[in-house]
Protein backbone atom coordinates (compact mmCIF):
# COMPACT_ATOMS: atom_id res chain seq x y z
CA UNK A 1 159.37 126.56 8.42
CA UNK A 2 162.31 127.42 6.60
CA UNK A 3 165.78 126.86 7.18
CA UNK A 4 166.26 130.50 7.56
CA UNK A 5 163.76 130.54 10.48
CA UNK A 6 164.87 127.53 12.23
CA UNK A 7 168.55 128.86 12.27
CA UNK A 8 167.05 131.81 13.82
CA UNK A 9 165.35 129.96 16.78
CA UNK A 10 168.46 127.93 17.36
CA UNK A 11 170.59 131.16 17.25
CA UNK A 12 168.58 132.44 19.86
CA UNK A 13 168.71 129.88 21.62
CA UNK A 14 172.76 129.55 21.90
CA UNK A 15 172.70 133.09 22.95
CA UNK A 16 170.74 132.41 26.17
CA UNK A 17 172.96 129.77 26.82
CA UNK A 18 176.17 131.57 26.33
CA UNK A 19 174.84 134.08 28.95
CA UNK A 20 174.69 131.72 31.37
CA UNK A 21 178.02 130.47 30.75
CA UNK A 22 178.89 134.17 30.55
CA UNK A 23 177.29 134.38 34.60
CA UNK A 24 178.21 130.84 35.90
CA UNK A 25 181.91 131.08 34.22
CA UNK A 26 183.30 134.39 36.08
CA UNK A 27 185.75 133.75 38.28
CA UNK A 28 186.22 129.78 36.66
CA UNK A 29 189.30 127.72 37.63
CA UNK A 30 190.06 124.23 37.34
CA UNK A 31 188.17 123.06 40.42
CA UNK A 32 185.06 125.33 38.72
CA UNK A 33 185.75 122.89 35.49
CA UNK A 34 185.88 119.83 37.21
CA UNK A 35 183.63 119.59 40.35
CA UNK A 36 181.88 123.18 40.28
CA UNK A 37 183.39 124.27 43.17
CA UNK A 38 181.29 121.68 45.36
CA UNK A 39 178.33 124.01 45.20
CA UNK A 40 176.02 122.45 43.12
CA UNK A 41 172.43 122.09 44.21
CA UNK A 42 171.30 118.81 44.33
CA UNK A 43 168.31 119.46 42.66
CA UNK A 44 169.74 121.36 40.19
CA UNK A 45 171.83 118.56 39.41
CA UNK A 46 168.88 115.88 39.71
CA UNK A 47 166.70 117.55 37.32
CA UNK A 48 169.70 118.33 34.75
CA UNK A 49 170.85 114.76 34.89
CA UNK A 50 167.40 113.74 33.03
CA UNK A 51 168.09 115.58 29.80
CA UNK A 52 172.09 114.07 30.02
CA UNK A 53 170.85 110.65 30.94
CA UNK A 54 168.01 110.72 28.12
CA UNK A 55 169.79 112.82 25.01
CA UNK A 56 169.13 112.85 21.77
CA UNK A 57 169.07 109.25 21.49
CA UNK A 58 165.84 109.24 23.71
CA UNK A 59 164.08 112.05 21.99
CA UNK A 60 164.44 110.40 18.74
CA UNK A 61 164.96 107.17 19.04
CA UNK A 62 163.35 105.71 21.93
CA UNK A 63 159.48 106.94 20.26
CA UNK A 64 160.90 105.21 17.27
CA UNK A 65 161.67 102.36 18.64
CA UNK A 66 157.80 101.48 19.02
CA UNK A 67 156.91 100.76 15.60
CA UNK A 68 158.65 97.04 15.75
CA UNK A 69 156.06 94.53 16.95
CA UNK A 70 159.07 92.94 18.66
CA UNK A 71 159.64 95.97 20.18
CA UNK A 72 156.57 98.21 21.33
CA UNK A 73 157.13 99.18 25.36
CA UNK A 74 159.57 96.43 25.90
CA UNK A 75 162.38 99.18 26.74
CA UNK A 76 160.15 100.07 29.57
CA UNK A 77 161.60 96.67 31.06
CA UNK A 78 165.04 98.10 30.88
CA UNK A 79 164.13 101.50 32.30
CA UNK A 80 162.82 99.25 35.71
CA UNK A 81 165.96 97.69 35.75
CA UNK A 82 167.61 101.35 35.85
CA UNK A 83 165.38 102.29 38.68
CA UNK A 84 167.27 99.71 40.93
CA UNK A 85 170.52 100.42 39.35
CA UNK A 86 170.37 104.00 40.43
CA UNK A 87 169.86 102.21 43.57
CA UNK A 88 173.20 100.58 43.59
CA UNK A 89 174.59 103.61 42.77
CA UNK A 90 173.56 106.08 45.18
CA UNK A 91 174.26 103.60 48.10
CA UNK A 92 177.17 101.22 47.53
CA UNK A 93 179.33 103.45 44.80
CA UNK A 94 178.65 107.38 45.86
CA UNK A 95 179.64 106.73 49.62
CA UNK A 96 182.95 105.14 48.32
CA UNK A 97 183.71 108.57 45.74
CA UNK A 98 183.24 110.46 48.51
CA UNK A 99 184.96 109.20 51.26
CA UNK A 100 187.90 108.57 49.24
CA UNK A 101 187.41 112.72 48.09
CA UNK A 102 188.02 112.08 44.18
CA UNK A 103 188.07 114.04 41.54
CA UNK A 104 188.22 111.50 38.74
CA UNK A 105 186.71 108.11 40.15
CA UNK A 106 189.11 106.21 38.25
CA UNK A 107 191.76 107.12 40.97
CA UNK A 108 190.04 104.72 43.30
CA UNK A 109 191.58 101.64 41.16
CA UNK A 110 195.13 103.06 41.13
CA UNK A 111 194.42 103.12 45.07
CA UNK A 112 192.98 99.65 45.19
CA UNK A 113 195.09 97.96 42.53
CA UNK A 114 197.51 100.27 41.10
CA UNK A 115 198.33 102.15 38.25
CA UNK A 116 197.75 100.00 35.37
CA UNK A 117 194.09 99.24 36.37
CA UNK A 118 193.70 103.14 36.56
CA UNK A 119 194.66 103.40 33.27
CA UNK A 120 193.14 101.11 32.09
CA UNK A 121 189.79 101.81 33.81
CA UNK A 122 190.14 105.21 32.59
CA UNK A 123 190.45 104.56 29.08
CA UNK A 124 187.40 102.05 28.84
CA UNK A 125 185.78 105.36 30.08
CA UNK A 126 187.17 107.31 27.23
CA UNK A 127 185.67 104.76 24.64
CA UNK A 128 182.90 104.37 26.05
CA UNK A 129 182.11 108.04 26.61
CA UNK A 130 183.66 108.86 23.28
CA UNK A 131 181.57 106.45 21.59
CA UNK A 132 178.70 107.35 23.33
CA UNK A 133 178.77 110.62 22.64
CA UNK A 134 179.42 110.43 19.03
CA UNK A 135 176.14 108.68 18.45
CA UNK A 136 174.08 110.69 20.30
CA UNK A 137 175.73 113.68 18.30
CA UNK A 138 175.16 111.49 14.90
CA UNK A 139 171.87 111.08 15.63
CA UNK A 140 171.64 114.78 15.56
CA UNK A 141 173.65 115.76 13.11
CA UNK A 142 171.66 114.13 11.10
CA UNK A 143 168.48 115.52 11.57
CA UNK A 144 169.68 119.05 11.62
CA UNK A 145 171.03 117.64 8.05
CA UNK A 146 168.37 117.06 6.83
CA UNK A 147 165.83 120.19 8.19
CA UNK A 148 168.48 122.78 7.51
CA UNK A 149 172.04 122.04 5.85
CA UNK A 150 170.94 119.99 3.25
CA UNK A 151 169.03 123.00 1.62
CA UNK A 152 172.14 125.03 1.76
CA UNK A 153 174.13 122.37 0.33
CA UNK A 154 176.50 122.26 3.36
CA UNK A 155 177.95 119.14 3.34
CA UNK A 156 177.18 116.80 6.61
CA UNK A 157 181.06 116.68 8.04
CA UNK A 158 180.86 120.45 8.63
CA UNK A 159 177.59 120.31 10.03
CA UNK A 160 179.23 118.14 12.49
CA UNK A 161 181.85 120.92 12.99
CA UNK A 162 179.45 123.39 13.73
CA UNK A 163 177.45 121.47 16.17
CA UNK A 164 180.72 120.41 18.23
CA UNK A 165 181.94 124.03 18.09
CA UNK A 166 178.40 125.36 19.38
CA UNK A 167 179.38 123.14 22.81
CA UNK A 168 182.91 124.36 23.15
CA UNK A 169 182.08 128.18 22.97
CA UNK A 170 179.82 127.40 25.82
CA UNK A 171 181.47 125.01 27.98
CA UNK A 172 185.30 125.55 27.86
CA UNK A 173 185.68 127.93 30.46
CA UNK A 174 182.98 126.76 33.19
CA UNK A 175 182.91 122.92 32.50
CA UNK A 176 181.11 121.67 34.89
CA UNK A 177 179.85 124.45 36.64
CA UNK A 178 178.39 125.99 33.90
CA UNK A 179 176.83 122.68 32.31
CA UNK A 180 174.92 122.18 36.13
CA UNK A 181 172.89 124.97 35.13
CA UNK A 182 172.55 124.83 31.39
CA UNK A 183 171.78 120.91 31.94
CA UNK A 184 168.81 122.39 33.69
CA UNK A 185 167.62 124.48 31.33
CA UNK A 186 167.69 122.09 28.50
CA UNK A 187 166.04 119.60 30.63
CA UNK A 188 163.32 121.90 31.16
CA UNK A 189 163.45 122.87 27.01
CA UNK A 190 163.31 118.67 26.59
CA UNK A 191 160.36 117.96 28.40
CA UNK A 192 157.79 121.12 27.34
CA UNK A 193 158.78 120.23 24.11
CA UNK A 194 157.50 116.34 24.63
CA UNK A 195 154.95 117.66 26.86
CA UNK A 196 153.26 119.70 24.20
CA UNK A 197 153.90 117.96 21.28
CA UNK A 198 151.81 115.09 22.92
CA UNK A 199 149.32 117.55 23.42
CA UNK A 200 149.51 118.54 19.82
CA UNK A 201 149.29 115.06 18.04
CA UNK A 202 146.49 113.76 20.42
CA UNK A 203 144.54 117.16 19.80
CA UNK A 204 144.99 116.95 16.00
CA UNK A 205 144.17 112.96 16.18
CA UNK A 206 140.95 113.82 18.11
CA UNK A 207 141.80 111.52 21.16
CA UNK A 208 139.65 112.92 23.44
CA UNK A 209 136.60 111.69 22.03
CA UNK A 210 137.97 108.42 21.58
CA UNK A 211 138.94 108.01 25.59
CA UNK A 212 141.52 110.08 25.99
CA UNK A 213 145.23 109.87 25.10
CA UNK A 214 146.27 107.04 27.57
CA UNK A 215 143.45 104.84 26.75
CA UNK A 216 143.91 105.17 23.08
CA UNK A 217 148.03 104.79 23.33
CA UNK A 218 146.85 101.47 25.46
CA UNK A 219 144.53 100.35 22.94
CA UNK A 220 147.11 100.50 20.70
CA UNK A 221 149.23 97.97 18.99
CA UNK A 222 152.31 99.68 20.25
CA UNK A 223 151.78 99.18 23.94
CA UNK A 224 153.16 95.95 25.32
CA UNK A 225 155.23 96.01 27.82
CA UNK A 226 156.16 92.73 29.50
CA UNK A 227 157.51 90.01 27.34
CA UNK A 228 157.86 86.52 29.11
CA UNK A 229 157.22 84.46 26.04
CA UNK A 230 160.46 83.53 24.95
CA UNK A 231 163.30 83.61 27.03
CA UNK A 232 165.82 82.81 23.74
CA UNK A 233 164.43 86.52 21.81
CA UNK A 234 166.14 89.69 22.71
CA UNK A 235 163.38 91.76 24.42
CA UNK A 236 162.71 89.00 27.14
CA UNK A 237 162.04 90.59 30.54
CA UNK A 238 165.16 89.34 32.86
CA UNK A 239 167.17 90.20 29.73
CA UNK A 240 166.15 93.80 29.58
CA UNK A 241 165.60 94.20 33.28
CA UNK A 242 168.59 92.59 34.57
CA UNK A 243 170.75 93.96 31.50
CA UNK A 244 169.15 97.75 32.79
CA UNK A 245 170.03 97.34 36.26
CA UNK A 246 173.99 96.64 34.84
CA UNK A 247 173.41 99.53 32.13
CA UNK A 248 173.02 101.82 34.77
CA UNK A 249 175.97 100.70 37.18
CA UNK A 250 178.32 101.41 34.11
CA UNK A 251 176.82 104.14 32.35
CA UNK A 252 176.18 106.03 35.46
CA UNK A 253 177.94 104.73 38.61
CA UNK A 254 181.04 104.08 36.90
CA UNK A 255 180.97 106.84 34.20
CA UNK A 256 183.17 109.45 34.83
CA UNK A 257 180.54 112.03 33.08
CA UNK A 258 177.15 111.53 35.15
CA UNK A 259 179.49 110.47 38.03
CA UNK A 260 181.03 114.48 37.86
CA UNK A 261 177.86 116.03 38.26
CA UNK A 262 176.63 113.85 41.14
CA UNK A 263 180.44 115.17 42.92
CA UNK A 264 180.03 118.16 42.41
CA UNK A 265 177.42 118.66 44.54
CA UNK A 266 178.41 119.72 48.67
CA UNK A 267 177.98 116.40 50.38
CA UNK A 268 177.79 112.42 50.01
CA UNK A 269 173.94 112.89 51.68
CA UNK A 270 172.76 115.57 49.07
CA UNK A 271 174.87 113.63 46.80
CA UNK A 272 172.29 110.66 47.45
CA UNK A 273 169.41 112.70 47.47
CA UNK A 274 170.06 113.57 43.42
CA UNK A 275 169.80 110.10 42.53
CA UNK A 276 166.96 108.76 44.23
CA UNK A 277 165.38 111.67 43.02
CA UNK A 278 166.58 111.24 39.72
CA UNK A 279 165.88 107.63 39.50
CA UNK A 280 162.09 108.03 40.51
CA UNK A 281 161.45 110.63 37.90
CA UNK A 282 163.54 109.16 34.82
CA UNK A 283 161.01 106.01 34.76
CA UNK A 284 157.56 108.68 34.09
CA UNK A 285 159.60 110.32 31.99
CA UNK A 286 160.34 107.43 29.37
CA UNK A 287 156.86 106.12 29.90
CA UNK A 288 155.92 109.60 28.39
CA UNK A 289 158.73 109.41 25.57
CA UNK A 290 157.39 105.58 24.46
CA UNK A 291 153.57 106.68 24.62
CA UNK A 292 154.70 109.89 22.40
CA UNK A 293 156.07 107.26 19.95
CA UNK A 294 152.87 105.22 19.63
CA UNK A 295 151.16 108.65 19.04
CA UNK A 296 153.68 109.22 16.28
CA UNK A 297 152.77 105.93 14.79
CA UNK A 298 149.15 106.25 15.30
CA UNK A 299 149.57 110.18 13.67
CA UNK A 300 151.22 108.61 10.84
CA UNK A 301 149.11 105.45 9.97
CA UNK A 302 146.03 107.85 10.00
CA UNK A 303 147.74 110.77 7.73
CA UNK A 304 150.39 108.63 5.56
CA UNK A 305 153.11 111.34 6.49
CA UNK A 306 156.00 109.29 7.40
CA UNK A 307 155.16 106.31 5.82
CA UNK A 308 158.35 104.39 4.97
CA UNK A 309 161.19 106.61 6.84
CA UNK A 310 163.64 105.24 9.11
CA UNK A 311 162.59 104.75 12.71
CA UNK A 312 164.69 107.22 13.94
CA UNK A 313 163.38 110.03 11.25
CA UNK A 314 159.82 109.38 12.07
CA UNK A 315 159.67 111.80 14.88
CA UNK A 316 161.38 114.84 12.31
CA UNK A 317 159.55 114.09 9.51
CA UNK A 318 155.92 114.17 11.60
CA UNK A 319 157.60 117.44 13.43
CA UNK A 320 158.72 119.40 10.14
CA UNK A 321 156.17 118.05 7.70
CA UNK A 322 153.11 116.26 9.36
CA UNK A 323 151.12 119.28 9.11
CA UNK A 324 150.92 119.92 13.31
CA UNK A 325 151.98 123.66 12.56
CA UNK A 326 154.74 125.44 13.20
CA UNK A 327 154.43 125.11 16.82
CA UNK A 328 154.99 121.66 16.57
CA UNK A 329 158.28 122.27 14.37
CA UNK A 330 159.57 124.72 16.89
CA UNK A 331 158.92 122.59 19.57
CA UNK A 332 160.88 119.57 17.82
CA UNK A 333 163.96 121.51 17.15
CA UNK A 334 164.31 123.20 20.60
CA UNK A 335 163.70 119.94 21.95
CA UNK A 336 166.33 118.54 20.04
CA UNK A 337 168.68 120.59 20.32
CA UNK A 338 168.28 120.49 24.46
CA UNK A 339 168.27 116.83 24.53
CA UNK A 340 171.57 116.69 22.39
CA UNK A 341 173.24 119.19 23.85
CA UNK A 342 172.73 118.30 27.58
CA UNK A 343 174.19 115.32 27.07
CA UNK A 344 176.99 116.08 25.01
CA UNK A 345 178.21 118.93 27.09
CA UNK A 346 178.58 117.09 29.92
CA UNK A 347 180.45 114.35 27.68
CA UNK A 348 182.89 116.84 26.69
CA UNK A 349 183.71 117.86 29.77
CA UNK A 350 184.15 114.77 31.76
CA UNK A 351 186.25 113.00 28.62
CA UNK A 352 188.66 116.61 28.88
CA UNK A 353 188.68 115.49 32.77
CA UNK A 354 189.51 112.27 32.48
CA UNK A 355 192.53 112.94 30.51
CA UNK A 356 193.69 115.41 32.03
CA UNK A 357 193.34 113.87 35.15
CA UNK A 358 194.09 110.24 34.92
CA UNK A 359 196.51 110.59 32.35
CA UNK A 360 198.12 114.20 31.85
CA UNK A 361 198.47 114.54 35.82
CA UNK A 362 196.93 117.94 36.00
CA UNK A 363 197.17 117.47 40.06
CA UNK A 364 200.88 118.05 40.16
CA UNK A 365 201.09 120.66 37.99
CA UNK A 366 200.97 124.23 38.60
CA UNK A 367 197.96 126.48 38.23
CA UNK A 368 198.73 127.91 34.96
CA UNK A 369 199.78 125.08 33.53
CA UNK A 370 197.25 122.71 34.42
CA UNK A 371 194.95 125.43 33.19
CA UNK A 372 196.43 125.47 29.69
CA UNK A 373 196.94 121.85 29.97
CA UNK A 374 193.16 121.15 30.32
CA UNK A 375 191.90 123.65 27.28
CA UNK A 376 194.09 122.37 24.79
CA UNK A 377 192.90 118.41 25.95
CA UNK A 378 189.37 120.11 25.67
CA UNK A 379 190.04 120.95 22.10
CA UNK A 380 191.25 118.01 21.12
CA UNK A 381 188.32 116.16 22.78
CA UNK A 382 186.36 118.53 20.50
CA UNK A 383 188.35 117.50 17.81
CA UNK A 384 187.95 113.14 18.32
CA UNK A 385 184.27 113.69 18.24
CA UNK A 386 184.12 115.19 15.24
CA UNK A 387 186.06 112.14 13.70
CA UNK A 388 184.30 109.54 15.09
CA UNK A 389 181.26 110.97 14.43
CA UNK A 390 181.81 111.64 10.51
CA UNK A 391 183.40 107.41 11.01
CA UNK A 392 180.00 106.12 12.25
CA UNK A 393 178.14 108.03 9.75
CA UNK A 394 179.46 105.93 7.28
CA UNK A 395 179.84 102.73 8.82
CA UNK A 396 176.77 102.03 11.07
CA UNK A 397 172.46 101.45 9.74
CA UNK A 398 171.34 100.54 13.22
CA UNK A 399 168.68 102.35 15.27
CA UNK A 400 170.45 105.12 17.88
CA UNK A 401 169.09 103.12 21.25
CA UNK A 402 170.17 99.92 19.61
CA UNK A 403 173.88 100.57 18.63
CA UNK A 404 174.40 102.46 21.98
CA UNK A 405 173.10 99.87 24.27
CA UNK A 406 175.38 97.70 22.28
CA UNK A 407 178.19 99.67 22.89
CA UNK A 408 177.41 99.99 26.37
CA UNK A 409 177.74 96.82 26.77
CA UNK A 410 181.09 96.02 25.54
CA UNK A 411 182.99 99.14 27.39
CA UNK A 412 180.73 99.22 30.45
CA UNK A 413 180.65 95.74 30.87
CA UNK A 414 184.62 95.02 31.57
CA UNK A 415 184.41 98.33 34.14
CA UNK A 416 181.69 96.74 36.08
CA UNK A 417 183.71 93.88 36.71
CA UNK A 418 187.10 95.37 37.59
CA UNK A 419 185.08 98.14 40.17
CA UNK A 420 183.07 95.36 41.57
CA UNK A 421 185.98 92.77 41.91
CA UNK A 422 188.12 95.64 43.97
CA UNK A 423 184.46 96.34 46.16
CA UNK A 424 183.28 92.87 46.96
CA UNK A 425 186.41 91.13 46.88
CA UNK A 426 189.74 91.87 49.27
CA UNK A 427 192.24 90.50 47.01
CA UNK A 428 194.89 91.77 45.10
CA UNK A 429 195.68 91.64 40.81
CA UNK A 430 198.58 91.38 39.60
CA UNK A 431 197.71 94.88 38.04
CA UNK A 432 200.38 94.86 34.95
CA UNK A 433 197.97 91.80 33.30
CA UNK A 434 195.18 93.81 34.22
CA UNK A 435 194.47 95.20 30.63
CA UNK A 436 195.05 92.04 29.32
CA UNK A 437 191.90 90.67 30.65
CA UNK A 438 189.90 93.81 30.32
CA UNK A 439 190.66 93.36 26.42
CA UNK A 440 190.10 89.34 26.60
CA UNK A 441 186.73 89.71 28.30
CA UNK A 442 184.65 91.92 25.47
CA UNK A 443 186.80 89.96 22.34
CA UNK A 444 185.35 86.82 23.61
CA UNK A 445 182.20 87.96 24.12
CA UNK A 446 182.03 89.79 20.88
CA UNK A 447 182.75 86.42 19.10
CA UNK A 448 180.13 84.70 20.45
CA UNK A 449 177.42 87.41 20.02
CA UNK A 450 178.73 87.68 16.01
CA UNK A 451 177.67 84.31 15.62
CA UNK A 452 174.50 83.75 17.50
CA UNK A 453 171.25 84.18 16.04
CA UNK A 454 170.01 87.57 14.36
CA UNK A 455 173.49 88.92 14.73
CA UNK A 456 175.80 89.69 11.79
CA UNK A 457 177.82 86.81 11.51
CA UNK A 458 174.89 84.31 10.65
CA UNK A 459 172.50 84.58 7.99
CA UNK A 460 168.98 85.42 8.47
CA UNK A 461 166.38 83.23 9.94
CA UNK A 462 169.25 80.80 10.61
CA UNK A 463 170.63 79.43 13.99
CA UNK A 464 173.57 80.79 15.74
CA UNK A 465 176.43 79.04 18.02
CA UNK A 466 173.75 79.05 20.89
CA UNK A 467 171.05 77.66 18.18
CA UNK A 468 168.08 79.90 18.73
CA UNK A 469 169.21 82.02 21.67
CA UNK A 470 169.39 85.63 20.78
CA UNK A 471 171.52 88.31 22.47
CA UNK A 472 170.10 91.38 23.95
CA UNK A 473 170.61 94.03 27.17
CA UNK A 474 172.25 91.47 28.99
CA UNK A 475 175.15 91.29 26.79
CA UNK A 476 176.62 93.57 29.28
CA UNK A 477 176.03 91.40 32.27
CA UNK A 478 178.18 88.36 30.30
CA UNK A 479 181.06 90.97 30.04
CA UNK A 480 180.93 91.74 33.49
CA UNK A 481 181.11 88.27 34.71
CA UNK A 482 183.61 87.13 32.22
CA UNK A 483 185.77 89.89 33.28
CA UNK A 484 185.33 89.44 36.98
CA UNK A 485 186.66 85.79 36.88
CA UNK A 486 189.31 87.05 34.26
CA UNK A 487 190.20 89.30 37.04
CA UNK A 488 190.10 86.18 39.90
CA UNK A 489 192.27 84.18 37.98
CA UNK A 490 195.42 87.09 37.79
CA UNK A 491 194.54 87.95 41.23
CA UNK A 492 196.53 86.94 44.67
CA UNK A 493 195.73 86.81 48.64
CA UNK A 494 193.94 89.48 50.00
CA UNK A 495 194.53 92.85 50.87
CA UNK A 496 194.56 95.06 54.58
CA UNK A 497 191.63 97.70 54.43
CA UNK A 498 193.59 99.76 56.24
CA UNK A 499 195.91 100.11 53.21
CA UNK A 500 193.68 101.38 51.40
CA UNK A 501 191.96 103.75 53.89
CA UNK A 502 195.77 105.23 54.53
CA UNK A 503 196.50 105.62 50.90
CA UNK A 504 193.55 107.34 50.00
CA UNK A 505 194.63 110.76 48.12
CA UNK A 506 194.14 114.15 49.12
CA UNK A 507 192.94 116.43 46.46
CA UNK A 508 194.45 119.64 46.14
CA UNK A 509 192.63 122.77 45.83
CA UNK A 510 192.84 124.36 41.88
């Protein structure tokens, strides 16, 4: 295909979803932007959530991540982990957002432990979310770099621009309502695209004579899932597992973006129903996403077309050039461009929430102003992506799934601990030292992941501060912990639940 005709597709596709912004936007106030009114199906919002949840990141990088021997299914281990996560969430966290009627869950610290833990829990979000959604835009960015721009000569920080801009035309009038519904339909774009393209690469690889798909992805060297071996290497099974179930407390029970969708929807109960439903179907879904990266593999040790790329171009390269058709191509991009965008939609509208909500005060002001307030913090949003994401570009190498786990953990980590102190604990923080430990916690841990083994501060092959002991998913669980007993040590006697039930604020109408 040309660049010509994949701008064309993409075009197309934009226009269908500005008309549903166009039909889901009318009538759109701040309480649309926010929490959709409180009409969102829960379905709607279930099967939306998978193409936000898995991104760009997943679509590319989690089929690349195979290829490593050291690798191969281990994520799977992780993805179990999330499973009981989403658990944790739907039954101990969502009950507590809704009783307490928020709009911005980082209100319920300000209400538990006052105003400088709200802050501060808020703007580990922001990082986190910020981060987070840079990379999955990099990731991106990149690719449509190198099918289309770089052809044209358009160099890569305005392809950036253009894909940032795409999502504000789009979302800065509905928010959240509209991005229920567009979620879905990229979802839906997402997983045909997978769905076929499996089809494609097993047809072309003649599969079915040799047992079918699953028997040949099994019979592959790619396929290993469990690794008990070594409990000092990175992909060990408690490490991934237990590191999962944590990954998904942070980066969906206590992230303001997934956590937005899962409010907007008319009850706690439906509320619930989302993300059981959501968890069951998410761990399929990466099963199929892994087994179409050992396909990839497979496709390109038999043909020699992508021999030598990066991990996370393998899945382009095969798409645009691996001689599948143009199908296959169209399917890719599509796919691509549903998985990136329904995930960094929904980032841009819960980091303009956030903001505006736990920082600008949108809540007390009127209805015009908080209006205006909330689409200039949306362009600015717009506008911190863009730099961060041109920033990484030139200071990062590692895989997508890699350097966002890692990120996870170092943001999420801290959050876990300060939510969970204020949930399983009744005592009180002295909340202006707060930050202090929140920063403490990830420094410390930072340090000692630099220098442990396989991580940058020690040379290769060499042993780190914890001699052979290698840091993984759990790095996120050591964050946590250190944070909660950061958090013990500034905190005081307990406190009266009935405090806490009396304070609980009443959110006003938009």
């Amino acid at each position: 295909m040309t660049p010509l005709e994949i701008t064309f597709y993409i075009a197309g596709y934009f226009l269908f979803l500005m008309l549903i912004s166009f039909l889901t936007s009318r009538g759109a106030d701040n309480n649309s932007f926010f929490l959709g009114d409180k009409k969102s199906p829960w379905y709607a919002v279930a099967f939306g959530m998978i193409g936000a949840s898995l991104s760009g990141v997943t679509f590319i990088s989690v089929p690349g991540w195979v290829g490593n021997e050291l690798n191969q299914f281990s994520y799977m281990q992780a993805v179990f982990g999330y499973f009981f996560g989403y658990l944790i969430v739907a039954f101990v966290l969502m009950p507590i957002y809704y009783k307490m009627n928020l709009t911005s869950i980082y209100t319920y610290l300000e209400q538990r432990f006052g105003k400088v833990s709200h802050k501060t829990g808020a703007f580990f979000f922001l990082a986190s979310r910020t981060l987070g959604a840079s990379v999955r835009l990099l990731l991106v960015a990149k690719a449509l770099q190198v099918i289309i721009f770089d052809d044209w000569n358009v160099p890569f920080e305005v392809t950036v621009v253009i894909s940032v801009l795409l999502i504000w035309f789009y979302t800065f009038k509905g928010g959240i309502k509209t991005i229920i519904w567009t979620d879905t339909l990229q979802t839906l774009f997402m997983l045909t695209s997978v769905g076929l393209t499996v089809w494609l690469i097993s047809k072309n690889l003649n599969l079915s004579e040799s047992g079918g798909v699953i028997k040949s992805i099994a019979d592959s060297p790619y396929s290993k899932i469990f690794f008990f071996e070594d409990i000092m290497s990175s992909n060990h099974f408690l490490k991934h597992f237990l590191g999962g179930v944590f990954i998904t407390i942070g980066m969906t029970g206590l992230d303001q973006d997934m956590m937005q969708k899962n409010l907007s929807c008319k009850n706690a109960k439906e509320a619930k129903m989302n993300m059981v439903a959501f968890a069951a179907v998410l761990v399929p879904v990466n099963l199929i996403f892994l087994g179409l990266g050992a396909l990839l593999y497979m496709y390109s040790t038999a043909t020699g077309i992508g021999a030598g790329v990066s991990s996370d171009m393998l899945f382009p390269t095969i798409a645009m050039e691996g001689g599948l058709g143009k199908v296959a191509g169209v399917l890719f991009i599509l796919g691509l461009i549903a998985a990136a965008y329904s995930s960094a939609d929904s980032a841009l509208a819960s980091l303009t929430t956030s903001i505006s909500v736990d920082f600008l005060g949108v809540e007390k002001m009127e209805e015009s102003k908080a209006k205006s307030t909330r689409i200039i913090t949306h362009i600015l949003v717009s506008l911190l992506i863009i730099l961060v994401v041109i920033i990484l570009k030139y200071t990062t190498t590692t895989a997508a799934i890699g350097l966002l786990m890692k990120f996870a953990g170092f943001t999420y980590g801290p959050l876990i601990g300060l939510f969970f102190f204020g949930i399983l604990t009744k005592r009180k923080l002295k909340d202006n030292l707060v930050w202090i430990v929140m920063i403490l916690a990830p420094i410390i841990i930072g340090y000692l992941w630099y220098y442990s083994a396989g991580s940058p501060g020690v040379e290769t092959d060499m042993p780190g501060i914890f001699g052979e002991y290698k840091f993984g998913f759990e790095i996120i669980i050591y964050n946590a912990v250190l944070s909660f007993l950061g958090l013990f040590v500034i905190s005081t006697g307990g406190y009266n639940p009935e405090e806490l039930e009396n304070n609980t604020l009443i959110k006003k109408k938009y």
